[in-house]
PDB file of N, CA and C in Angstrom:
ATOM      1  N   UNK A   1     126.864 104.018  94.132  1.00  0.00           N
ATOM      2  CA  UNK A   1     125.513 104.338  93.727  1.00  0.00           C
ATOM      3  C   UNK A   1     124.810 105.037  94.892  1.00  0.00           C
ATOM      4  N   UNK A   2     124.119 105.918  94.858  1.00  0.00           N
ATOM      5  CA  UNK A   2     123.312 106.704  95.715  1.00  0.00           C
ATOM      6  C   UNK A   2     122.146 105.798  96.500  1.00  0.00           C
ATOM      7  N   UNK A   3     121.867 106.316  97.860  1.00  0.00           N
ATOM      8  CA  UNK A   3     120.889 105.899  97.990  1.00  0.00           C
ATOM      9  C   UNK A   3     119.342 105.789  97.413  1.00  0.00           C
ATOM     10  N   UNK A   4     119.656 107.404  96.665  1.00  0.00           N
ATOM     11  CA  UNK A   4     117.979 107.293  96.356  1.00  0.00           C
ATOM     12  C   UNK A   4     117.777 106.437  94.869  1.00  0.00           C
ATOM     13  N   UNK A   5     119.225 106.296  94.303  1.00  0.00           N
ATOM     14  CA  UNK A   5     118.937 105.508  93.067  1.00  0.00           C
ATOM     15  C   UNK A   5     118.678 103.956  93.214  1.00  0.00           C
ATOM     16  N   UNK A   6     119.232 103.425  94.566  1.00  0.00           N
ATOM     17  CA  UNK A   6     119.152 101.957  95.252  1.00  0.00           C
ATOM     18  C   UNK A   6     118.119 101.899  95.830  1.00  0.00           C
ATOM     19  N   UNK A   7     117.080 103.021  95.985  1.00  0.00           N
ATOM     20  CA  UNK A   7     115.388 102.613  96.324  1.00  0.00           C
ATOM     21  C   UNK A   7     114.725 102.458  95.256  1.00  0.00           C
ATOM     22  N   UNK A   8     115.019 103.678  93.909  1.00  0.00           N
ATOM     23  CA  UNK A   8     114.417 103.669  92.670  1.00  0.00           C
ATOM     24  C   UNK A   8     113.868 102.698  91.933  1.00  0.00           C
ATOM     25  N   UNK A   9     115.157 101.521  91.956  1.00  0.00           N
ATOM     26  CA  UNK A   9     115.638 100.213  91.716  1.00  0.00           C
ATOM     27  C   UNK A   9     114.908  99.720  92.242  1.00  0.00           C
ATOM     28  N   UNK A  10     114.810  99.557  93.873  1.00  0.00           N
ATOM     29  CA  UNK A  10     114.513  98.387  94.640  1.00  0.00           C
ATOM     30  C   UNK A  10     112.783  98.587  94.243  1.00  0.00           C
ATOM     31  N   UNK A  11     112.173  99.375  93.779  1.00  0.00           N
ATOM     32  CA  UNK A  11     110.932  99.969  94.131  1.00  0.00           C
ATOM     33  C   UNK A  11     110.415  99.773  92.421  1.00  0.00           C
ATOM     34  N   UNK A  12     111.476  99.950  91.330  1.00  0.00           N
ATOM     35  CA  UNK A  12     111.018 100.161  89.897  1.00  0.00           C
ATOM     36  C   UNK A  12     110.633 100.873  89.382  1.00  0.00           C
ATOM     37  N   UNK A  13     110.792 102.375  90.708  1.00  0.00           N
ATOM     38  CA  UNK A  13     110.574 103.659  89.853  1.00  0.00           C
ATOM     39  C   UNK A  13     111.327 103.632  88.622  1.00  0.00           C
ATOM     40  N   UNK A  14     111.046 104.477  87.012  1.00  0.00           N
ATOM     41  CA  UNK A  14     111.813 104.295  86.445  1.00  0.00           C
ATOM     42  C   UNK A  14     112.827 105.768  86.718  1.00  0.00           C
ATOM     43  N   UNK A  15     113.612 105.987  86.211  1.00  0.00           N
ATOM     44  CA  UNK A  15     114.603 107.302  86.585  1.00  0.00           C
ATOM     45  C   UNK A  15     114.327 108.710  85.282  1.00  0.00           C
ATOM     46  N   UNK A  16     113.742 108.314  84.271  1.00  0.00           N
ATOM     47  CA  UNK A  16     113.751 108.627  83.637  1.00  0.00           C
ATOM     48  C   UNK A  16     112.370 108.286  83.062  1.00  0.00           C
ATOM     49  N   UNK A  17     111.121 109.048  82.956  1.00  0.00           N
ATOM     50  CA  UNK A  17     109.403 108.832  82.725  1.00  0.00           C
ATOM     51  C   UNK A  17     108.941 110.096  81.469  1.00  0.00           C
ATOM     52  N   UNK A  18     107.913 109.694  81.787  1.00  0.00           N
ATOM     53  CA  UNK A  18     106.328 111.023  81.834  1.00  0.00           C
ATOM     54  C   UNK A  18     105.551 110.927  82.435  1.00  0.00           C
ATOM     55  N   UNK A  19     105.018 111.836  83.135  1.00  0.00           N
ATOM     56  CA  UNK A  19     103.802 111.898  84.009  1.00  0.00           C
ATOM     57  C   UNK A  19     102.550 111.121  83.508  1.00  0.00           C
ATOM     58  N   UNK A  20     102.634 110.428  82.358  1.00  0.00           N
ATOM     59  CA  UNK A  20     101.105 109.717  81.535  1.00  0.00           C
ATOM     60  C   UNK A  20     101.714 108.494  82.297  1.00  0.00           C
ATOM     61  N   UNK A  21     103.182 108.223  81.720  1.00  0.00           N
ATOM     62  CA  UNK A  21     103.252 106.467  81.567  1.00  0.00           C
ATOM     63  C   UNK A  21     103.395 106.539  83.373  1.00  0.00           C
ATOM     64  N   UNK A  22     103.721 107.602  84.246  1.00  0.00           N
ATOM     65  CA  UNK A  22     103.779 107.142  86.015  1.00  0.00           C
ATOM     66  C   UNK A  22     102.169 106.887  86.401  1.00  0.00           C
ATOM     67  N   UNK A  23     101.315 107.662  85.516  1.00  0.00           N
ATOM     68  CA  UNK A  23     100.104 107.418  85.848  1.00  0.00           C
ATOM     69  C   UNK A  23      99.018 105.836  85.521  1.00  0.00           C
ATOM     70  N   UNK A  24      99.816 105.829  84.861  1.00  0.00           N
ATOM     71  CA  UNK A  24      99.389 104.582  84.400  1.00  0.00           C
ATOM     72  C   UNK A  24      99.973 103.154  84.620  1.00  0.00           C
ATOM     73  N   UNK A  25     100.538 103.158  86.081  1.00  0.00           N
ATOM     74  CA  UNK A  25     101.831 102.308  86.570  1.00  0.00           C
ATOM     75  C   UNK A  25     101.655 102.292  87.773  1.00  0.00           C
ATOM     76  N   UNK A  26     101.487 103.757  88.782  1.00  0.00           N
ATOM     77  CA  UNK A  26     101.096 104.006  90.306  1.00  0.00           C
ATOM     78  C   UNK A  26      99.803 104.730  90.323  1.00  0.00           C
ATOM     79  N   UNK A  27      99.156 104.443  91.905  1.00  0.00           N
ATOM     80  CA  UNK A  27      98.028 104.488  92.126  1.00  0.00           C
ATOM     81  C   UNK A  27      97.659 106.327  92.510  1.00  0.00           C
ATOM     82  N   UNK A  28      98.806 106.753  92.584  1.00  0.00           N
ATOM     83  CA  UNK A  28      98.591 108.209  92.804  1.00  0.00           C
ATOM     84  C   UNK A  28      99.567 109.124  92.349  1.00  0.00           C
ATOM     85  N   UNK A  29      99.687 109.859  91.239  1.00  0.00           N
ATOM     86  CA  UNK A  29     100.479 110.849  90.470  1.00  0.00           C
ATOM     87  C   UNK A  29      99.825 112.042  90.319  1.00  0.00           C
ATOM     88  N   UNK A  30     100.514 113.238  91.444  1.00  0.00           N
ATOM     89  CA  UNK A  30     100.181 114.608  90.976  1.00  0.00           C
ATOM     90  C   UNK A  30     100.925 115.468  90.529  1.00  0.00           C
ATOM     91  N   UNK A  31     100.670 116.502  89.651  1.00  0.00           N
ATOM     92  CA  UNK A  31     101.464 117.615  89.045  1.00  0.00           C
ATOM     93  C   UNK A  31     101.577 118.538  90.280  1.00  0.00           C
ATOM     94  N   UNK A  32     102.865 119.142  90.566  1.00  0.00           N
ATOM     95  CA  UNK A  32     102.889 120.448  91.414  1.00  0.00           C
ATOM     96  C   UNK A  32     103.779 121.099  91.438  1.00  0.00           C
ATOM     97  N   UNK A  33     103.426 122.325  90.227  1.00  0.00           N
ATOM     98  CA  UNK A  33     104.019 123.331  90.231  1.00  0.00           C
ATOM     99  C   UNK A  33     105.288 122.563  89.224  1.00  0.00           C
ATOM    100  N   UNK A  34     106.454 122.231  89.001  1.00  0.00           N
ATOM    101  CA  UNK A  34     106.898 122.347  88.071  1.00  0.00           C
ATOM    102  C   UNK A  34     107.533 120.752  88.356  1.00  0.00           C
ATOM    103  N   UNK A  35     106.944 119.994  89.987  1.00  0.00           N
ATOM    104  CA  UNK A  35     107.569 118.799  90.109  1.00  0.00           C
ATOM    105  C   UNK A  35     105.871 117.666  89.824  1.00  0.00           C
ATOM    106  N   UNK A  36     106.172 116.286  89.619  1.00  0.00           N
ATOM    107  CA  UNK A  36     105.192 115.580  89.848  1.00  0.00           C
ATOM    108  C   UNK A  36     105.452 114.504  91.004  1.00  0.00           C
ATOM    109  N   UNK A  37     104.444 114.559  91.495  1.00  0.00           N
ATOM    110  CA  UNK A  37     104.453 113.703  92.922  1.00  0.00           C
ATOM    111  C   UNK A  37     103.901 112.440  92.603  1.00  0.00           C
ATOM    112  N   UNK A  38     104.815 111.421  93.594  1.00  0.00           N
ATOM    113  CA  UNK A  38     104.369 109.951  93.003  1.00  0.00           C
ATOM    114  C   UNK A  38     103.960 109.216  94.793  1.00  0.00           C
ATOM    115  N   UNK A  39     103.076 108.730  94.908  1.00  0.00           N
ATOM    116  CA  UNK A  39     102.884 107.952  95.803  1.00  0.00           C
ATOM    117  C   UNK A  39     102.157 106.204  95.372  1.00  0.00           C
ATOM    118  N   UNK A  40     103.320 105.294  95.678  1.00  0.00           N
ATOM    119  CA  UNK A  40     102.216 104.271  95.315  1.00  0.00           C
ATOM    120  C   UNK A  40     102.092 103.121  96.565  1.00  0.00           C
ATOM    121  N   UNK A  41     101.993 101.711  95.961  1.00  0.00           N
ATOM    122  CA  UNK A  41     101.702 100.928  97.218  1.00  0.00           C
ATOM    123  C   UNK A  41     102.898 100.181  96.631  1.00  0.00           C
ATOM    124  N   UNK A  42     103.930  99.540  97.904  1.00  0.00           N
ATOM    125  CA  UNK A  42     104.593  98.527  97.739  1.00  0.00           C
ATOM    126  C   UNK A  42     104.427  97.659  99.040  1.00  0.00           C
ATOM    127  N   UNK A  43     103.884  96.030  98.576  1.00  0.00           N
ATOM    128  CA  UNK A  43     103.989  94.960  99.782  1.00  0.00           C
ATOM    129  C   UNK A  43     104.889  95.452 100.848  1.00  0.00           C
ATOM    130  N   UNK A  44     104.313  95.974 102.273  1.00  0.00           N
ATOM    131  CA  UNK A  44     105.229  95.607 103.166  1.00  0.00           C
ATOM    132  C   UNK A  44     104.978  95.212 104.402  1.00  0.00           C
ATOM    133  N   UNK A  45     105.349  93.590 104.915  1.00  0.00           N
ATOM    134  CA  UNK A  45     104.561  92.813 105.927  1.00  0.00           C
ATOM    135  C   UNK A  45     104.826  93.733 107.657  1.00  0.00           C
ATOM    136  N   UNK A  46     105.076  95.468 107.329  1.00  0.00           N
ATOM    137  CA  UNK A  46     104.692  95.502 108.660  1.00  0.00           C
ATOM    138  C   UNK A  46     103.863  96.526 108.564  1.00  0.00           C
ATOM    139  N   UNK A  47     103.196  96.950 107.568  1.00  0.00           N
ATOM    140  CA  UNK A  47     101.865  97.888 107.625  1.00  0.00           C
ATOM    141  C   UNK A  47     102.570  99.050 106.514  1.00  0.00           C
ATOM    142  N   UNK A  48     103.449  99.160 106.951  1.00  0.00           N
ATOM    143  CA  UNK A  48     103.584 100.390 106.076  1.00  0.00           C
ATOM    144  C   UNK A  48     104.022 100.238 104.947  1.00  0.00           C
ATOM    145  N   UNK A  49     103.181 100.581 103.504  1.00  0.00           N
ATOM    146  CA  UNK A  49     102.777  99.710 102.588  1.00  0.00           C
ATOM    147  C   UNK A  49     103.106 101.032 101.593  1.00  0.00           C
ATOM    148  N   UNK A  50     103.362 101.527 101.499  1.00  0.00           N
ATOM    149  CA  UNK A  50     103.342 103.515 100.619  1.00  0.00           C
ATOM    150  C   UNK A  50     104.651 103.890 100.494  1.00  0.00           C
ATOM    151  N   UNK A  51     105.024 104.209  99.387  1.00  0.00           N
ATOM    152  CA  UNK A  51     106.609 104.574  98.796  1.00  0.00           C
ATOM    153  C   UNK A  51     106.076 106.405  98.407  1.00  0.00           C
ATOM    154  N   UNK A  52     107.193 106.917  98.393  1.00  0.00           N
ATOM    155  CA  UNK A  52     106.765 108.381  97.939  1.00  0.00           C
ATOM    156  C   UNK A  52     107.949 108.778  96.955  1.00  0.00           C
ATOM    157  N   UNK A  53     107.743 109.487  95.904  1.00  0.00           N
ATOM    158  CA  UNK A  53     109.065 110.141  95.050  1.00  0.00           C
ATOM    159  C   UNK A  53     108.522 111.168  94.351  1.00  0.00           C
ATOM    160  N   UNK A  54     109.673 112.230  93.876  1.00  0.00           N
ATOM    161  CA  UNK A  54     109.521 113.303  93.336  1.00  0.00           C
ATOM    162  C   UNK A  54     109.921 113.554  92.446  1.00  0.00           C
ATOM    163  N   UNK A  55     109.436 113.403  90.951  1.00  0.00           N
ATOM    164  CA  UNK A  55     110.270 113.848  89.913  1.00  0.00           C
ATOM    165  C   UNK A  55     109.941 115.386  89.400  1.00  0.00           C
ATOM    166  N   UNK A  56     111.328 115.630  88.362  1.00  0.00           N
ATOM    167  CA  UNK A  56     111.467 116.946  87.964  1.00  0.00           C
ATOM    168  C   UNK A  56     111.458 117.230  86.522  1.00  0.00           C
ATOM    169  N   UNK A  57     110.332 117.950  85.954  1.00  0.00           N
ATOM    170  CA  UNK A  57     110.870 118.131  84.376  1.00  0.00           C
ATOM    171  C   UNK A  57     112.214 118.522  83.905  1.00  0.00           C
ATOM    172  N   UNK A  58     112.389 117.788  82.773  1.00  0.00           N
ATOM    173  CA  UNK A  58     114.029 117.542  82.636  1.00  0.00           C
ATOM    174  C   UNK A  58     114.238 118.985  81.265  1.00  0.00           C
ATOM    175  N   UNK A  59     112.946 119.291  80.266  1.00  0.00           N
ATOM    176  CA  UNK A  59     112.682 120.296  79.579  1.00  0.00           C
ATOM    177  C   UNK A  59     112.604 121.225  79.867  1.00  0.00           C
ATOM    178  N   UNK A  60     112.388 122.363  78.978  1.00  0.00           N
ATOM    179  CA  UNK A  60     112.329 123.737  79.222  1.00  0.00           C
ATOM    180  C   UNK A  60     110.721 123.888  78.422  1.00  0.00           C
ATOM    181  N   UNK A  61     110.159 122.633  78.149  1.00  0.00           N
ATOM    182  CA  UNK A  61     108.839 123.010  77.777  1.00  0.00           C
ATOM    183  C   UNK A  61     107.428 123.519  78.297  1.00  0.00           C
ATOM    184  N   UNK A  62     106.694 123.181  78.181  1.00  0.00           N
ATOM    185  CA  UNK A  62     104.802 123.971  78.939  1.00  0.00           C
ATOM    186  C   UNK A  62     104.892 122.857  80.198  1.00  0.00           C
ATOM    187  N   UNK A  63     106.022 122.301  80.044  1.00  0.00           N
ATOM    188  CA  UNK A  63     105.831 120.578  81.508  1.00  0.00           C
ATOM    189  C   UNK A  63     103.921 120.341  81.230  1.00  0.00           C
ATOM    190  N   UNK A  64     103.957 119.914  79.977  1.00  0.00           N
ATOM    191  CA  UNK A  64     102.828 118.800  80.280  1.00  0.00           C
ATOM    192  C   UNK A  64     103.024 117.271  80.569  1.00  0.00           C
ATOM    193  N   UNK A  65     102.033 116.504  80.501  1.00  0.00           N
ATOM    194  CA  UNK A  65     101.845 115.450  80.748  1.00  0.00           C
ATOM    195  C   UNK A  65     103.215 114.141  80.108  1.00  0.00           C
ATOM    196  N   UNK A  66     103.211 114.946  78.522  1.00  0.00           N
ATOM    197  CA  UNK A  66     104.032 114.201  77.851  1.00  0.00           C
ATOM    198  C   UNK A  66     105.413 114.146  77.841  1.00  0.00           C
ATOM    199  N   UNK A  67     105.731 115.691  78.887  1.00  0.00           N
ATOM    200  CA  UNK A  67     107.202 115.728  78.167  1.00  0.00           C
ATOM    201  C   UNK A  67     108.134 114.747  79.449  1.00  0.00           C
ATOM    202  N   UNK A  68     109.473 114.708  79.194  1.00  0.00           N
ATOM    203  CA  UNK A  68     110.020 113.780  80.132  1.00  0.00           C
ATOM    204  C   UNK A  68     110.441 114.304  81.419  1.00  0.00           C
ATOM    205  N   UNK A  69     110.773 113.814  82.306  1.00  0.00           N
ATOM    206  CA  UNK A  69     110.518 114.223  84.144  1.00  0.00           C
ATOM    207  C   UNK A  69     112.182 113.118  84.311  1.00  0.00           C
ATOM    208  N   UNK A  70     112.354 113.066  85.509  1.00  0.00           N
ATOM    209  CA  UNK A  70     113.522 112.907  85.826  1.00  0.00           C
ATOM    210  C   UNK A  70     113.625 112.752  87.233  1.00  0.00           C
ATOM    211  N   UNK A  71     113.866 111.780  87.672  1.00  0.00           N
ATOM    212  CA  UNK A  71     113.558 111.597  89.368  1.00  0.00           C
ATOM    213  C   UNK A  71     114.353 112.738  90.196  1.00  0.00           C
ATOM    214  N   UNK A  72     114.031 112.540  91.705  1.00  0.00           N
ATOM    215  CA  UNK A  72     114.699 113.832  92.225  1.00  0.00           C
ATOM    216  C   UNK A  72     115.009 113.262  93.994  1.00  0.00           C
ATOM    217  N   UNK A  73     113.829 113.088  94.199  1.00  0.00           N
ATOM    218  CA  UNK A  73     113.978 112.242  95.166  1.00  0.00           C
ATOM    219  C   UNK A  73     113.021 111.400  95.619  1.00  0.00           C
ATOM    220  N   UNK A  74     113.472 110.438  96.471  1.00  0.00           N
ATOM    221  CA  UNK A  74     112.868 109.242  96.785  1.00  0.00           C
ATOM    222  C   UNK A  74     112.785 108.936  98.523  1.00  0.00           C
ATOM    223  N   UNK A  75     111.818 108.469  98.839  1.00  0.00           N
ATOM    224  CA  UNK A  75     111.583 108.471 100.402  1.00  0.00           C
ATOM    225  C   UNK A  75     112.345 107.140 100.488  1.00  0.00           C
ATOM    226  N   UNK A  76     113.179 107.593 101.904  1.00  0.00           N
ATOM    227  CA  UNK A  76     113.887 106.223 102.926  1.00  0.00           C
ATOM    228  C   UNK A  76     112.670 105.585 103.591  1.00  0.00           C
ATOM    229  N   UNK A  77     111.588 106.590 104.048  1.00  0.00           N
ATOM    230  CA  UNK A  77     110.527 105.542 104.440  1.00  0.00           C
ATOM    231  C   UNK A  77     109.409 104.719 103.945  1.00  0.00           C
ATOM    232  N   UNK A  78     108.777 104.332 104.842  1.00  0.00           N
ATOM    233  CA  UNK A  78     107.644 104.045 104.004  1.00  0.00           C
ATOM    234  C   UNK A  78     106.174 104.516 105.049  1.00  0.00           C
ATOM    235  N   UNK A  79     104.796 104.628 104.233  1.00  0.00           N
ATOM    236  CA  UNK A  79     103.928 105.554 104.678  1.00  0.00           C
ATOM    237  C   UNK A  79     102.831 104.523 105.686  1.00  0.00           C
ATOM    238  N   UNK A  80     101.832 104.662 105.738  1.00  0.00           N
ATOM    239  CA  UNK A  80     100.674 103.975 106.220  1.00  0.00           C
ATOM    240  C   UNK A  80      99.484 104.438 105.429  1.00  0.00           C
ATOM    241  N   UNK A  81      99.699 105.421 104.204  1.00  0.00           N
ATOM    242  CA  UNK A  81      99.043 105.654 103.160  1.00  0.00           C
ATOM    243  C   UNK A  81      99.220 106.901 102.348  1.00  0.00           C
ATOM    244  N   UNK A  82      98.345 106.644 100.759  1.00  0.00           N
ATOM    245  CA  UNK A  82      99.001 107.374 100.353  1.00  0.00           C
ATOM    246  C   UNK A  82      99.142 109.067 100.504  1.00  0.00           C
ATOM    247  N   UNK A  83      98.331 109.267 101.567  1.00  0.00           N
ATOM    248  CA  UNK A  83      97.988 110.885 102.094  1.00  0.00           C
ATOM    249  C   UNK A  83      99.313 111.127 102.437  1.00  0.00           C
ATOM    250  N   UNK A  84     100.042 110.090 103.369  1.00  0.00           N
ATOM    251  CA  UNK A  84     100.965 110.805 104.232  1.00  0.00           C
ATOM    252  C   UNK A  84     102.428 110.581 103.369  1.00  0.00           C
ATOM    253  N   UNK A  85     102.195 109.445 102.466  1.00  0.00           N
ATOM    254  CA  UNK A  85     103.410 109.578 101.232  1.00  0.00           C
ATOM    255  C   UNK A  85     103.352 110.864 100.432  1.00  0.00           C
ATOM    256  N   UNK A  86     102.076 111.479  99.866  1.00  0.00           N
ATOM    257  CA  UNK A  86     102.046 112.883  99.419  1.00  0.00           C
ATOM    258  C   UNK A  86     101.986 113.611 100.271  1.00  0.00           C
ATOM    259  N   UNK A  87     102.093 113.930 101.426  1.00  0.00           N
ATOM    260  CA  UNK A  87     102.464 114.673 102.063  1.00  0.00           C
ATOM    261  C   UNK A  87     103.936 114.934 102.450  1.00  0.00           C
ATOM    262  N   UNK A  88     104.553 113.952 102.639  1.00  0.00           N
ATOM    263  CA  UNK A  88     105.943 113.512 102.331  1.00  0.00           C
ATOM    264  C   UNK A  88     106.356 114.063 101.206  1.00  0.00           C
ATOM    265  N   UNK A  89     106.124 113.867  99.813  1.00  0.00           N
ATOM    266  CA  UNK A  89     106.082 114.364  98.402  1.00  0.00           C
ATOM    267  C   UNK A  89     106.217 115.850  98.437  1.00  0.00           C
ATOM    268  N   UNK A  90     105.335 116.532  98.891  1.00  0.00           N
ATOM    269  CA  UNK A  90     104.765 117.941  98.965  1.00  0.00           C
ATOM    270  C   UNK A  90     106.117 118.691  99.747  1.00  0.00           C
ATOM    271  N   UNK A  91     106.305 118.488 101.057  1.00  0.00           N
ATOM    272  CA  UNK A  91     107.675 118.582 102.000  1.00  0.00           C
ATOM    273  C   UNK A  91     108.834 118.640 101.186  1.00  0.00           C
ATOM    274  N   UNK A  92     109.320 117.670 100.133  1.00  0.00           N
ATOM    275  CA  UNK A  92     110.249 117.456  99.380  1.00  0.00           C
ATOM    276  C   UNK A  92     110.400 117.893  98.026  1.00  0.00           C
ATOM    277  N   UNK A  93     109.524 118.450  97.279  1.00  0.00           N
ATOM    278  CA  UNK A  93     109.465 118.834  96.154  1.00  0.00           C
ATOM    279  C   UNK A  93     110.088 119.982  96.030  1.00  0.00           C
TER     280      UNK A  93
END
Protein backbone atom coordinates (compact mmCIF):
# COMPACT_ATOMS: atom_id res chain seq x y z
CA UNK A 1 0.00 0.00 0.00
CA UNK A 2 1.36 3.47 -0.73
CA UNK A 3 2.24 5.89 1.53
CA UNK A 4 -0.12 8.48 0.64
CA UNK A 5 -3.02 5.94 0.79
CA UNK A 6 -1.70 4.92 4.62
CA UNK A 7 -2.14 8.74 5.59
CA UNK A 8 -5.58 8.94 3.70
CA UNK A 9 -6.63 6.16 6.05
CA UNK A 10 -4.85 7.23 9.03
CA UNK A 11 -6.44 10.81 8.57
CA UNK A 12 -10.14 9.57 6.92
CA UNK A 13 -9.66 11.40 3.95
CA UNK A 14 -12.06 9.59 1.83
CA UNK A 15 -10.20 8.49 -1.66
CA UNK A 16 -12.90 8.90 -3.58
CA UNK A 17 -15.44 12.45 -2.71
CA UNK A 18 -17.04 15.74 -4.00
CA UNK A 19 -15.95 18.92 -3.24
CA UNK A 20 -19.69 19.59 -1.31
CA UNK A 21 -19.45 16.40 0.91
CA UNK A 22 -15.13 17.55 1.67
CA UNK A 23 -16.72 20.77 2.52
CA UNK A 24 -18.87 19.77 4.76
CA UNK A 25 -16.40 17.36 6.75
CA UNK A 26 -13.03 19.81 6.76
CA UNK A 27 -12.56 23.19 7.92
CA UNK A 28 -10.97 24.46 4.68
CA UNK A 29 -11.75 23.25 0.95
CA UNK A 30 -10.67 25.23 -2.12
CA UNK A 31 -11.26 24.81 -5.84
CA UNK A 32 -8.00 25.48 -7.99
CA UNK A 33 -8.01 25.36 -11.30
CA UNK A 34 -8.97 21.84 -12.07
CA UNK A 35 -7.59 20.38 -8.44
CA UNK A 36 -9.44 21.00 -4.93
CA UNK A 37 -7.38 21.76 -1.98
CA UNK A 38 -8.10 20.29 1.39
CA UNK A 39 -6.61 21.56 4.59
CA UNK A 40 -8.06 20.45 7.89
CA UNK A 41 -7.24 20.06 11.67
CA UNK A 42 -6.09 16.72 13.07
CA UNK A 43 -5.23 16.36 17.12
CA UNK A 44 -1.58 16.57 17.32
CA UNK A 45 0.04 16.79 20.95
CA UNK A 46 3.07 18.61 19.46
CA UNK A 47 1.48 21.73 17.88
CA UNK A 48 1.31 20.84 14.59
CA UNK A 49 -2.27 20.22 14.25
CA UNK A 50 -3.03 20.74 10.03
CA UNK A 51 -3.11 17.83 7.44
CA UNK A 52 -3.04 19.04 3.73
CA UNK A 53 -4.33 16.94 0.46
CA UNK A 54 -5.03 17.36 -3.07
CA UNK A 55 -7.67 15.93 -4.96
CA UNK A 56 -8.30 15.62 -8.75
CA UNK A 57 -11.50 15.57 -10.84
CA UNK A 58 -11.89 12.09 -11.91
CA UNK A 59 -14.60 13.49 -14.97
CA UNK A 60 -14.37 15.13 -18.03
CA UNK A 61 -17.22 17.39 -16.79
CA UNK A 62 -17.63 21.61 -15.98
CA UNK A 63 -15.61 20.07 -12.42
CA UNK A 64 -18.28 21.54 -10.32
CA UNK A 65 -18.94 21.12 -6.89
CA UNK A 66 -20.88 17.86 -7.46
CA UNK A 67 -19.01 15.87 -9.70
CA UNK A 68 -16.50 13.22 -8.18
CA UNK A 69 -12.64 14.17 -7.35
CA UNK A 70 -10.18 11.54 -6.55
CA UNK A 71 -7.27 12.01 -4.18
CA UNK A 72 -3.81 12.81 -5.54
CA UNK A 73 -1.81 13.64 -2.90
CA UNK A 74 -1.42 13.81 0.66
CA UNK A 75 1.13 15.67 2.99
CA UNK A 76 3.86 13.50 5.12
CA UNK A 77 3.71 16.55 7.30
CA UNK A 78 1.85 18.27 9.37
CA UNK A 79 1.24 22.29 9.43
CA UNK A 80 0.98 24.88 12.38
CA UNK A 81 -2.07 26.08 10.35
CA UNK A 82 -4.25 26.00 7.88
CA UNK A 83 -2.40 28.85 5.68
CA UNK A 84 0.70 26.90 5.55
CA UNK A 85 -1.23 23.40 4.85
CA UNK A 86 -2.73 25.41 1.72
CA UNK A 87 0.16 26.58 0.91
CA UNK A 88 1.57 23.19 0.95
CA UNK A 89 -1.70 22.26 -1.20
CA UNK A 90 -1.01 25.06 -3.76
CA UNK A 91 3.00 23.73 -4.20
CA UNK A 92 1.49 20.27 -4.91
CA UNK A 93 -1.43 20.56 -6.99
Amino acid sequence: MSKMIELAREYRLPLKSTQEDLERDWETVLKYGNRILLAGHWYNPDGKSWIAAVYEFLGDGEMDCEDFIGIREVAEERFEDNGHAIAWAIRNA
